[in-house]
N, C-alpha and C. Protein backbone atom coordinates (compact mmCIF):
# COMPACT_ATOMS: atom_id res chain seq x y z
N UNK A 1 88.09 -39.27 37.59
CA UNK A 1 88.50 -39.90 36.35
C UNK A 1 88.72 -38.81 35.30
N UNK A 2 89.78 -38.69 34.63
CA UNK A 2 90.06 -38.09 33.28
C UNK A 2 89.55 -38.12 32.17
N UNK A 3 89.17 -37.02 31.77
CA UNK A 3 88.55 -36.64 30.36
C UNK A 3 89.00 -37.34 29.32
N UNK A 4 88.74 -38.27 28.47
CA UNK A 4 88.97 -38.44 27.06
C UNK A 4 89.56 -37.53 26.41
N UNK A 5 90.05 -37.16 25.64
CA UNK A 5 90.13 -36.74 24.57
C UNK A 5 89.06 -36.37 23.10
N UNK A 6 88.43 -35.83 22.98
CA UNK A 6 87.98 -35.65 21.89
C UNK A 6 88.73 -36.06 20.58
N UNK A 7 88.22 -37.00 19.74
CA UNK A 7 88.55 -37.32 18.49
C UNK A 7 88.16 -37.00 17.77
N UNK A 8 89.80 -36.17 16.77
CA UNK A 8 89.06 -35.32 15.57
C UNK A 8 88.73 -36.30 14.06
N UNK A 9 88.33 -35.72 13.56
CA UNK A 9 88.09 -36.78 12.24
C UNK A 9 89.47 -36.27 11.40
N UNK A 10 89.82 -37.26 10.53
CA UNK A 10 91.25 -37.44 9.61
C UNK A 10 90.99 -36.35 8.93
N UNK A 11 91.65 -35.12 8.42
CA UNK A 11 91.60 -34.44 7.55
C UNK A 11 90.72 -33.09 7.50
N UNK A 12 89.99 -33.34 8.71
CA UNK A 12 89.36 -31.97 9.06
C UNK A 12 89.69 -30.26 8.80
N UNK A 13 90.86 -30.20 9.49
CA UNK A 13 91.70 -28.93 9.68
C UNK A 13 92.09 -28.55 7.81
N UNK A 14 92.13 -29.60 7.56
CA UNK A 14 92.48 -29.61 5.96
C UNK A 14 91.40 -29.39 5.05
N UNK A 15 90.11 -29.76 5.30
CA UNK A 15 88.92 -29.54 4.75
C UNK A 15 88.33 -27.80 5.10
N UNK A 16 88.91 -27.67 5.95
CA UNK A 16 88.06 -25.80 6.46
C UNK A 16 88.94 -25.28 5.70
N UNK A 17 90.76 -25.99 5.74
CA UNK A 17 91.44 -24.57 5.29
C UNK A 17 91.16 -24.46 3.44
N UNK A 18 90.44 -25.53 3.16
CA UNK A 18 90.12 -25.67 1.66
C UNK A 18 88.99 -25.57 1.56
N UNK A 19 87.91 -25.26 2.32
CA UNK A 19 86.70 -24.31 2.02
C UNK A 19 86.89 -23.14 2.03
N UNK A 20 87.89 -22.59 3.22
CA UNK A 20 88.26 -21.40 3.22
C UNK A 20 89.05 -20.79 2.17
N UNK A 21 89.98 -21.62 1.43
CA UNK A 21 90.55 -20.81 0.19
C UNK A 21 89.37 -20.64 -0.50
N UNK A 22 88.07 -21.75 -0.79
CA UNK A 22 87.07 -21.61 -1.85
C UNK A 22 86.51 -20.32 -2.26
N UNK A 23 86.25 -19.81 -0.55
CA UNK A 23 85.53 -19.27 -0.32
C UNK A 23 85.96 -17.56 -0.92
N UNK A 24 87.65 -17.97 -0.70
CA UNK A 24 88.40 -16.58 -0.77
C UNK A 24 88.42 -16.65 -2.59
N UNK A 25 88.61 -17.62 -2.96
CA UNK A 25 88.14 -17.57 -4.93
C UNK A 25 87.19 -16.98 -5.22
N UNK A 26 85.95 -17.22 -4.35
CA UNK A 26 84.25 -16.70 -4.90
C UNK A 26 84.47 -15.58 -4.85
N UNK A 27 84.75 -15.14 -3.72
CA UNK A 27 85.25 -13.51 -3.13
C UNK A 27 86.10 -13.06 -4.67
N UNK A 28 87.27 -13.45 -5.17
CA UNK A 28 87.53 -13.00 -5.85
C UNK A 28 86.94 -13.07 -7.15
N UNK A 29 86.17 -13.68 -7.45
CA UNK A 29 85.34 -13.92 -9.00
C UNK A 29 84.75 -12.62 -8.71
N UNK A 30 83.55 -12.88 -7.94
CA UNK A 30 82.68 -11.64 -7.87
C UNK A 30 83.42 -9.94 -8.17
N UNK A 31 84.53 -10.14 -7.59
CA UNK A 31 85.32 -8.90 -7.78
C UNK A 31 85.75 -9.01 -9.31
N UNK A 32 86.21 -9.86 -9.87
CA UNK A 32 86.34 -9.88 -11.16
C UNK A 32 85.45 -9.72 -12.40
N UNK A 33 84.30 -9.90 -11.70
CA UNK A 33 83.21 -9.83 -12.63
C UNK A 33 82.60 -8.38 -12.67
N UNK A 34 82.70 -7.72 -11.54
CA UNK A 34 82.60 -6.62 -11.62
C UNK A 34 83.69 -5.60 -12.32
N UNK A 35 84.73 -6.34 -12.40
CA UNK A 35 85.80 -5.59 -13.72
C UNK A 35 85.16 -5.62 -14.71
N UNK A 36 84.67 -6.91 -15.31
CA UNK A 36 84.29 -7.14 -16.15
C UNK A 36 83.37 -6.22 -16.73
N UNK A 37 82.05 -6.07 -15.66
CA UNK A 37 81.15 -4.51 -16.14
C UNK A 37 81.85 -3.58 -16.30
N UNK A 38 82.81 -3.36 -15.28
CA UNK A 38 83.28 -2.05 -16.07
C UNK A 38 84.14 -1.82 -17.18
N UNK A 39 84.60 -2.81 -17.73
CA UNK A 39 85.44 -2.83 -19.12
C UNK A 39 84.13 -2.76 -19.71
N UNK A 40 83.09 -3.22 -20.06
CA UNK A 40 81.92 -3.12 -20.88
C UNK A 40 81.41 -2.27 -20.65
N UNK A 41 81.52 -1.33 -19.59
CA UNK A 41 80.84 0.17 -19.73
C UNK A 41 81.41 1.04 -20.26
N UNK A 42 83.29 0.86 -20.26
CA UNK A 42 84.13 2.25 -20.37
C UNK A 42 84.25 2.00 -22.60
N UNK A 43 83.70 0.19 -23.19
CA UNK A 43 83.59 0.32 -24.00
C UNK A 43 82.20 0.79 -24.62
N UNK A 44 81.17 0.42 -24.11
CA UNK A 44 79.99 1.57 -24.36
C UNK A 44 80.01 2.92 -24.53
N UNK A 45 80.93 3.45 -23.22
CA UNK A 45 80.95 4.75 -22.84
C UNK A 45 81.93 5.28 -24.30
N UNK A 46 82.85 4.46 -24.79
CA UNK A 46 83.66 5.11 -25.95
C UNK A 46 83.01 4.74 -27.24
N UNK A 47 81.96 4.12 -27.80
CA UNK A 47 81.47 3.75 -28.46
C UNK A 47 80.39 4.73 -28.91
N UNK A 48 79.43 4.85 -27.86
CA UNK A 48 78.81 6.51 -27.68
C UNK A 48 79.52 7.45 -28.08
N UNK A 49 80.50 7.53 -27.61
CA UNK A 49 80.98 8.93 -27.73
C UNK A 49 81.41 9.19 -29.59
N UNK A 50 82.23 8.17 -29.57
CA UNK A 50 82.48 8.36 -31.25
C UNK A 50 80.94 8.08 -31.91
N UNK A 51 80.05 7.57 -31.50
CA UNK A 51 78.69 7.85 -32.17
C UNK A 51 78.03 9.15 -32.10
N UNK A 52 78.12 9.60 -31.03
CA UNK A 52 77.23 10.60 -30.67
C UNK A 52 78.05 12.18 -30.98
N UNK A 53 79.33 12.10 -31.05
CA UNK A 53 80.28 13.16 -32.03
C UNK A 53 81.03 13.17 -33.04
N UNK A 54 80.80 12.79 -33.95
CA UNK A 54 81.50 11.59 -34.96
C UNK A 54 82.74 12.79 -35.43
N UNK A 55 82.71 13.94 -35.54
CA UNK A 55 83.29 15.03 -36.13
C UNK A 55 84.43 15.66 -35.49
N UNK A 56 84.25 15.15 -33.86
CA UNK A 56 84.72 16.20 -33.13
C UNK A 56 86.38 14.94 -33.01
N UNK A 57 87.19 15.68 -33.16
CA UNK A 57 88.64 14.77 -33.08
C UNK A 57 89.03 14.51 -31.53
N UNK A 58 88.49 15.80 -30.46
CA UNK A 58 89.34 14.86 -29.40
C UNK A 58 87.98 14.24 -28.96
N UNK A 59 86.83 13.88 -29.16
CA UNK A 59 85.73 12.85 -28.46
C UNK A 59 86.12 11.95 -29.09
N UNK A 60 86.46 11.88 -30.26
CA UNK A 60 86.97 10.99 -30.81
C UNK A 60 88.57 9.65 -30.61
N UNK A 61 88.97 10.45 -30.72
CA UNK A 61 90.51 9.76 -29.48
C UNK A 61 90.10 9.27 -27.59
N UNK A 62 89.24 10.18 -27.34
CA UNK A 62 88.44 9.46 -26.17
C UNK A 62 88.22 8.11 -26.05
N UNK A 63 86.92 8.40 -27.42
CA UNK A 63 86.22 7.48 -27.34
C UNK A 63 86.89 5.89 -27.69
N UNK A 64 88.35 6.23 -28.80
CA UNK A 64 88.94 4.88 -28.65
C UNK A 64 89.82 4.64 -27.64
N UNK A 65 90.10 5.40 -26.41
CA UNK A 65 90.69 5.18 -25.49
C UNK A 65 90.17 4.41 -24.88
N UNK A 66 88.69 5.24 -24.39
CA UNK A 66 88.22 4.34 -23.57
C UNK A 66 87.79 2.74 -24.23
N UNK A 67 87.21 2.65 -25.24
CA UNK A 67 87.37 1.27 -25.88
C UNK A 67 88.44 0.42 -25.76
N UNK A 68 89.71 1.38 -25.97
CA UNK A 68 90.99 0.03 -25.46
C UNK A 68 91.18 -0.07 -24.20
N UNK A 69 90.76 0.78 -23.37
CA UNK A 69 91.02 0.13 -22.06
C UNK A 69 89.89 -0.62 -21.48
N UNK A 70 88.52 -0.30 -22.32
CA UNK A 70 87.76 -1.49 -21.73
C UNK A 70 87.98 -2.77 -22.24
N UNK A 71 88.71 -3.06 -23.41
CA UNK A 71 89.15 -4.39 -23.64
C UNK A 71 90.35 -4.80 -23.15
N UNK A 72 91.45 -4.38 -22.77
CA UNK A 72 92.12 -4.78 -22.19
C UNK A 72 91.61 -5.34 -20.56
N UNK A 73 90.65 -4.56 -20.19
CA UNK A 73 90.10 -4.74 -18.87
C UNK A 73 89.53 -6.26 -18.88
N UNK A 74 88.70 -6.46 -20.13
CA UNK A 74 87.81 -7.82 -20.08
C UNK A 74 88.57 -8.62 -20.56
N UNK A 75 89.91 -8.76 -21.31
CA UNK A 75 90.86 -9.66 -21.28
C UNK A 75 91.61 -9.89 -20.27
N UNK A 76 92.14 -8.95 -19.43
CA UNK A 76 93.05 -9.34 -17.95
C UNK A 76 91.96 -10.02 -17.42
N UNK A 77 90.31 -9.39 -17.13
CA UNK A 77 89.82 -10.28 -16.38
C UNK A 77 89.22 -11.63 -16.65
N UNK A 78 89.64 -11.58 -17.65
CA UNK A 78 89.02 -13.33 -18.59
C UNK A 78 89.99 -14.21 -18.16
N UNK A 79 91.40 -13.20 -18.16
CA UNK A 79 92.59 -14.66 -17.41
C UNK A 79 93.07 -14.57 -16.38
N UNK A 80 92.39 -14.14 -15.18
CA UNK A 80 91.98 -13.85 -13.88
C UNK A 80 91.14 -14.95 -13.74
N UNK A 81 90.19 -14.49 -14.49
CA UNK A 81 88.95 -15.42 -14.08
C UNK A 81 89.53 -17.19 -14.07
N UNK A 82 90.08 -17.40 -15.77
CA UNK A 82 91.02 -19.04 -15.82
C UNK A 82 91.53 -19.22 -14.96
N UNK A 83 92.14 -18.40 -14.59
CA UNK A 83 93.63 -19.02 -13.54
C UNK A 83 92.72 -19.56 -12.14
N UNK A 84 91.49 -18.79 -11.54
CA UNK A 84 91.33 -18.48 -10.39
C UNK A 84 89.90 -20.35 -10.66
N UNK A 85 89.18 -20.22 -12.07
CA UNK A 85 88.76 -21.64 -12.37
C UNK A 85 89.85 -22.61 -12.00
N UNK A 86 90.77 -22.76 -12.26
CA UNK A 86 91.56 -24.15 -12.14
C UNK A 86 91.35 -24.26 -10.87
N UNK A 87 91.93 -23.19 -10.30
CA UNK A 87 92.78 -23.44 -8.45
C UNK A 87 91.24 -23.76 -7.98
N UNK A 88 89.96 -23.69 -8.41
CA UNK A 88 88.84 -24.18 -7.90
C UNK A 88 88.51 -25.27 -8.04
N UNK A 89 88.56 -25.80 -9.10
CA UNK A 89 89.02 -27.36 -9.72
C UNK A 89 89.84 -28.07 -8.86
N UNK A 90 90.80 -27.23 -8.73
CA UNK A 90 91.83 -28.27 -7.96
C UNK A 90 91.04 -28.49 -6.15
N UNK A 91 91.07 -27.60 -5.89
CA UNK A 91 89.96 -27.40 -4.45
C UNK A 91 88.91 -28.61 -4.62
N UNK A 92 88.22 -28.19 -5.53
CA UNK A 92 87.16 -29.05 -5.48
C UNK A 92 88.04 -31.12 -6.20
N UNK A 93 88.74 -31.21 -6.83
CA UNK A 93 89.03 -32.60 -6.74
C UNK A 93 90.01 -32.93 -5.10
N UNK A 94 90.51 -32.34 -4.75
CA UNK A 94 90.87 -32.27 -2.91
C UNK A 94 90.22 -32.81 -2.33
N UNK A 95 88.33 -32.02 -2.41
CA UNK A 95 87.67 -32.19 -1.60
C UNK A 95 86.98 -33.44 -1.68
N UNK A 96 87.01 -33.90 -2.62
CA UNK A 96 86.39 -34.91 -3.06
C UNK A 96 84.22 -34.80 -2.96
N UNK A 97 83.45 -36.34 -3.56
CA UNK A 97 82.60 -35.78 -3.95
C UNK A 97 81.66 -35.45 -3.20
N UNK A 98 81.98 -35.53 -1.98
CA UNK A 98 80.99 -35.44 -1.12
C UNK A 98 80.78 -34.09 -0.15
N UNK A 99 81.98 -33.10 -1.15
CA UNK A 99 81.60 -31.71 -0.87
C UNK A 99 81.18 -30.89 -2.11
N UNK A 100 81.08 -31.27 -3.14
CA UNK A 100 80.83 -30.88 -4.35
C UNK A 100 79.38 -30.72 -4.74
């Protein structure tokens, strides 16, 4: 006598490949958040510096360098971070509530 078939449940294949994007979002937050420290270090790091040489002209141009590029850093990654919230939102109303 012949094997049955195994019956899959409705929507399965569709539920992994949408844990699996989830999963690839978290992956990317964490990476984003670690931008994030480092825009807040390279503005420390220039903040110091114009503190700690107030006189000297090129620590000085440094030090607001590095300040603008650590804010530019924590703004790209602030709308990194939005964009990558929604598409999780959207994942998670997909999944409905009984993966949430």
């Amino acid at each position: 006598m012949p094997k049955k078939p195994s019956k899959k449940k409705v929507g399965t294949t569709e539920e992994q490949t949408l844990l699996l994007k989830e999963q690839v979002l978290l992956s990317k937050e964490r990476t984003i958040l670690s931008f994030m420290r480092t825009g807040l270090a390279a503005i420390g790091a220039g903040v110091v510096l114009i503190s700690v040489f107030p006189g000297n002209h090129t620590t000085w141009v440094m030090g607001v360098a590095l300040i603008l590029i650590g804010m530019v850093e924590l703004f790209e990654s602030y709308r990194r971070m939005s964009h990558y919230k929604r598409e999780m939102e959207k994942i998670k109303s997909r999944l409905g509530k009984e993966w949430v």
